[in-house]
Protein backbone atom coordinates (compact mmCIF):
# COMPACT_ATOMS: atom_id res chain seq x y z
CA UNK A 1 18.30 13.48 -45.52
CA UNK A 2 16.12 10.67 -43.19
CA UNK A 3 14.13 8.94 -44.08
CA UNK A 4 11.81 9.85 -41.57
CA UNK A 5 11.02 13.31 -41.14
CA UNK A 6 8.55 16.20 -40.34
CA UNK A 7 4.85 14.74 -40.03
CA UNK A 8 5.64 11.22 -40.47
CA UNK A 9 8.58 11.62 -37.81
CA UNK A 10 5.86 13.33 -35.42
CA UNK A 11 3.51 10.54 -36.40
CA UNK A 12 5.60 7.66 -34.97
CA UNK A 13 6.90 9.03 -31.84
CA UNK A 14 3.17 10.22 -30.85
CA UNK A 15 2.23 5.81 -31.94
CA UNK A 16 5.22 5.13 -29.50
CA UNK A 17 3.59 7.45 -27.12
CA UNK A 18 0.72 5.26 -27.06
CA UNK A 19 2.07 2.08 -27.29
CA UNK A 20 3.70 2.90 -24.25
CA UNK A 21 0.78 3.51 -22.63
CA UNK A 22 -0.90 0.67 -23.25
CA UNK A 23 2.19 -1.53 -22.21
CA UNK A 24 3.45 -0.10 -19.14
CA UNK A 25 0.12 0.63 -17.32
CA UNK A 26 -0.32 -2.95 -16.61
CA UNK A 27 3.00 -3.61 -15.81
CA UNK A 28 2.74 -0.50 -13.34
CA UNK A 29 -0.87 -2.42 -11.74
CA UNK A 30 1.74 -5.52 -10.98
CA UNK A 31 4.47 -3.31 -9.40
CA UNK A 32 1.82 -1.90 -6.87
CA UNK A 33 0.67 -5.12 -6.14
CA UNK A 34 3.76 -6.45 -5.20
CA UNK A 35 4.62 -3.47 -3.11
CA UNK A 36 1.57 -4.22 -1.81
CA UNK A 37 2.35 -7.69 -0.51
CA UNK A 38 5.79 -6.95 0.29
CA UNK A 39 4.06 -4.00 2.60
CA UNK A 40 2.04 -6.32 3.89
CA UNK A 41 4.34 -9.00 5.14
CA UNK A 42 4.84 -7.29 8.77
CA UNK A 43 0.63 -7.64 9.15
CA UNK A 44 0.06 -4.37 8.71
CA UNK A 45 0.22 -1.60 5.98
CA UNK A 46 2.23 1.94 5.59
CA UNK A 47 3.72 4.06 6.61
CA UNK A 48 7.36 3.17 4.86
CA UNK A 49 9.05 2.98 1.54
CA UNK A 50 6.68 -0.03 0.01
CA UNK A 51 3.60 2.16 0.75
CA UNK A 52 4.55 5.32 -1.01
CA UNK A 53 6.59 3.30 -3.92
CA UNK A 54 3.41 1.21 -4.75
CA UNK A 55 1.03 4.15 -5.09
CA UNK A 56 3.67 6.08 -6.86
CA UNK A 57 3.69 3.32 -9.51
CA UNK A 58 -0.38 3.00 -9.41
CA UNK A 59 -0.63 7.09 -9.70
CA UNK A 60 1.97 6.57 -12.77
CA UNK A 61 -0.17 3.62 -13.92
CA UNK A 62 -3.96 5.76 -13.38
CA UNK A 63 -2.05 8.36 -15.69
CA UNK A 64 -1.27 5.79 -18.62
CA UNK A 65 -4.86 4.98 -18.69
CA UNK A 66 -5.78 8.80 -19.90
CA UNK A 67 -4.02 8.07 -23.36
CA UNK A 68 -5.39 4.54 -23.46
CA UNK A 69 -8.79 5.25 -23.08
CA UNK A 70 -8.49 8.11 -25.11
CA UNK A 71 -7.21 5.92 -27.82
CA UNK A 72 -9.63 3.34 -27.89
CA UNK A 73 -11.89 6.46 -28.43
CA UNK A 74 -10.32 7.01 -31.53
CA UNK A 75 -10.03 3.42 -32.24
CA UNK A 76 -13.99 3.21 -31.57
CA UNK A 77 -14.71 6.01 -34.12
CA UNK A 78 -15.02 8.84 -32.04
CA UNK A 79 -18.72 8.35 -31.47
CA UNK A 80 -20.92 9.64 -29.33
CA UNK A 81 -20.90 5.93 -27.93
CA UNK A 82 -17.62 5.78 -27.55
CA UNK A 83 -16.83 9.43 -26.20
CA UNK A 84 -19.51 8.69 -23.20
CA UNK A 85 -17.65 5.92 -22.42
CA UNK A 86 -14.28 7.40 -22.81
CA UNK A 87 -15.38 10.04 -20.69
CA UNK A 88 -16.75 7.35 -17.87
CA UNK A 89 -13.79 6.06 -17.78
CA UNK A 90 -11.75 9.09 -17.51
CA UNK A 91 -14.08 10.12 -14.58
CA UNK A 92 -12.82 7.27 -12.76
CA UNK A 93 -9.37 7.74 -13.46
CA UNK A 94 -9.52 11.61 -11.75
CA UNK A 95 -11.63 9.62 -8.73
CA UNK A 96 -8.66 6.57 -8.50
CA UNK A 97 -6.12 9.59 -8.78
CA UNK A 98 -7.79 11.30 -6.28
CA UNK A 99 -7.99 8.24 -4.10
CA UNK A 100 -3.90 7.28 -4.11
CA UNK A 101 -3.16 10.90 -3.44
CA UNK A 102 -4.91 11.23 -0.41
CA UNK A 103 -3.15 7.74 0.48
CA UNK A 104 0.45 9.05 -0.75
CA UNK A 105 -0.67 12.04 1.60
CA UNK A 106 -1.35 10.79 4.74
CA UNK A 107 1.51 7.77 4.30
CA UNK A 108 3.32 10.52 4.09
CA UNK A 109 2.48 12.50 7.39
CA UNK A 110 1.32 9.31 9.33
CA UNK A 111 3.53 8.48 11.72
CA UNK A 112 2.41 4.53 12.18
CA UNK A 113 -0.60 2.28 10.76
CA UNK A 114 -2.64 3.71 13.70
CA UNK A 115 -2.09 7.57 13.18
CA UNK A 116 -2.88 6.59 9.05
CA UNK A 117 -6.04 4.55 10.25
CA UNK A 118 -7.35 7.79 12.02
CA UNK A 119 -6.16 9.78 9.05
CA UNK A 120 -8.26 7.64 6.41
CA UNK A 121 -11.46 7.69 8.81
CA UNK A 122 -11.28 11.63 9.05
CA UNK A 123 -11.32 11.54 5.00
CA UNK A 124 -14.02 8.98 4.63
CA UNK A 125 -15.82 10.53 7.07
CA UNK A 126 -16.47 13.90 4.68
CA UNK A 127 -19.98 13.28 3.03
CA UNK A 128 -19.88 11.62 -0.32
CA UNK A 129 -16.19 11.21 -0.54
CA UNK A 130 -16.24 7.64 0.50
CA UNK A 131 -18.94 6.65 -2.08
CA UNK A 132 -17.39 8.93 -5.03
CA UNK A 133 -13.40 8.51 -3.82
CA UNK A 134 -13.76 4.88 -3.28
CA UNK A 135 -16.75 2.77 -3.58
CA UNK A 136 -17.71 3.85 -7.03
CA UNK A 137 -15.18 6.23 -8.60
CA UNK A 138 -12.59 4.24 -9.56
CA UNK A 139 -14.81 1.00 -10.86
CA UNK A 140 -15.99 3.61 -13.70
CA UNK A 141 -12.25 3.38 -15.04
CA UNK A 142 -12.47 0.08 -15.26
CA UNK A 143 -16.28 -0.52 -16.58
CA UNK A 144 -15.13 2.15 -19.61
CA UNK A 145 -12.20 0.16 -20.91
CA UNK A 146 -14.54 -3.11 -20.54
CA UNK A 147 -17.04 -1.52 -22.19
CA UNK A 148 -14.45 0.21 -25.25
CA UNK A 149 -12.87 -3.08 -25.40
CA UNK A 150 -15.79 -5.08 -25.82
CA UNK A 151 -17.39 -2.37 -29.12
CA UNK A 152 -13.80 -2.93 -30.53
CA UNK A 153 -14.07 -6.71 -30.36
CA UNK A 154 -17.60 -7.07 -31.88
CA UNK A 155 -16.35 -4.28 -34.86
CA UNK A 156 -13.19 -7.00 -34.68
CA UNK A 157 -10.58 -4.25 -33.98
CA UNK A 158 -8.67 -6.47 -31.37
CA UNK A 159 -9.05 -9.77 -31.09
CA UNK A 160 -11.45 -10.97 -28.76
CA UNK A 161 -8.88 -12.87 -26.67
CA UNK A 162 -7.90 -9.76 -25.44
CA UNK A 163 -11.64 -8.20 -24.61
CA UNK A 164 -11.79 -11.38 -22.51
CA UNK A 165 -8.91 -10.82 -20.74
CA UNK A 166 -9.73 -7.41 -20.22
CA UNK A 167 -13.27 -8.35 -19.00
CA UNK A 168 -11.92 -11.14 -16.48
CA UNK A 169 -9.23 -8.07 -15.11
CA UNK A 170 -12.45 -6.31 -14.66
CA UNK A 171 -14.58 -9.29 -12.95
CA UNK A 172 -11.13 -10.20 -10.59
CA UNK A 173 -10.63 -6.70 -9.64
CA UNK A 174 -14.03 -6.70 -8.06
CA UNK A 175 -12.49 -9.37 -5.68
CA UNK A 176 -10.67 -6.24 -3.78
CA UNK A 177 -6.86 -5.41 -3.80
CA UNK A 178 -5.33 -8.64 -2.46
CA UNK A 179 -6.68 -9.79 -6.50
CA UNK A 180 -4.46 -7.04 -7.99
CA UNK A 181 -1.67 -9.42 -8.94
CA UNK A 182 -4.03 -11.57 -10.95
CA UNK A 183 -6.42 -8.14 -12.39
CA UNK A 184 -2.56 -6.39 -13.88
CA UNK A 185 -1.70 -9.84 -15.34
CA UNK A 186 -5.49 -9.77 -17.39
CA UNK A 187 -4.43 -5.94 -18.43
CA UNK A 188 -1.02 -6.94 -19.40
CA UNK A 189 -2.72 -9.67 -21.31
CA UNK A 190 -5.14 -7.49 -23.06
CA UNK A 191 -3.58 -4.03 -23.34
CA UNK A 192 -0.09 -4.69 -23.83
CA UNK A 193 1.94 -4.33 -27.18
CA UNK A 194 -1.53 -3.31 -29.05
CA UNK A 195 0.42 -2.50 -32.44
CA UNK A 196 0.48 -6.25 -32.38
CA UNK A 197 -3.41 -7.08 -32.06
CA UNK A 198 -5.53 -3.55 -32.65
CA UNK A 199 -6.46 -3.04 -36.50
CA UNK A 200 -7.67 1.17 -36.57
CA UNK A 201 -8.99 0.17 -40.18
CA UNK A 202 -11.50 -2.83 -38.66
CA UNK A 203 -12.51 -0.08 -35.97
CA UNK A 204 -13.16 2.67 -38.82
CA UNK A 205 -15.15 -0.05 -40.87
């Protein structure tokens, strides 16, 4: 009989689960940034191949955060602290998600950079989208694993080498997209492998 078996079993595949999560979001970040730059090489971005591969890796990536943040809930103690800001940052997941699939959309039907450009301003142009879609949306994502990350340093449930890279991911990102590289590097830093630096007992305590 194995050793491993029925709830214990279920219990370590649903931890690999999440340990995935937490590793290949970042990695996903860096894989749309460099289909980013190589997009960008010719001067101008989309349509093509590097357009719809990036956001296809940032939609997988925006997906990978649900589990994270939902995590670091549980990490945080379930709270009503930490469920608000589970919750903010879920919000701006849906708004990111929202965002690449309206690019993944018209990269798709576009025929060139001029027909997307007209595309984009059509969609912008519908009251409140631009604000909610992509002004402030998707930097809720990003302020609720700052903020989860932060609680589980002071309770010293990671170790705060990895809230500070997670708060510098935060601070580069608001440098725009061309900082992406740099802002999936700081998530790798912090998020990745986090059966190797998150303690659930510190976060309990």
């Amino acid at each position: 009989m194995s050793a491993m078996s029925g709830p214990t079993a279920a219990a370590r595949i649903h931890g690999m689960d999440k340990a995935v999560a937490f590793t290949a979001a970042p990695l996903l970040v860096i894989v749309y940034a460099s289909a980013r730059f190589l997009d960008g090489l010719d001067g101008e971005r989309g349509p093509g191949p590097a357009w719809t591969t990036g956001h296809l890796a940032f939609l997988a990536a925006l997906l990978l955060f649900v589990p994270v943040l939902l995590e670091l809930r549980r990490l945080a103690g379930r709270g009503p602290f930490a469920t608000v800001t589970a919750v903010v940052g879920l919000v701006g997941a849906v708004c990111s998600v929202v965002q690449i699939s309206v690019d993944l959309v018209v990269g798709a039907l576009a025929a060139d950079h001029e027909a997307m450009r007209g595309m984009f301003a059509g969609v912008r142009s519908v009251p409140g989208v631009d604000v909610v879609v992509y002004l402030v949306g998707p930097v809720l994502l990003y302020l609720g694993l700052l903020v989860l990350y932060c609680h589980l340093a002071v309770v010293r449930a990671v170790p705060v080498w990895r809230a500070v890279a997670v708060v510098l991911a935060v601070l580069v990102s608001l440098l725009g997209l061309d900082a992406l590289p740099a802002v999936g590097l700081l998530l790798y830093a912090g998020l990745a492998h986090p059966r190797r630096g998150i303690s659930p007992a510190a976060a309990r305590g």
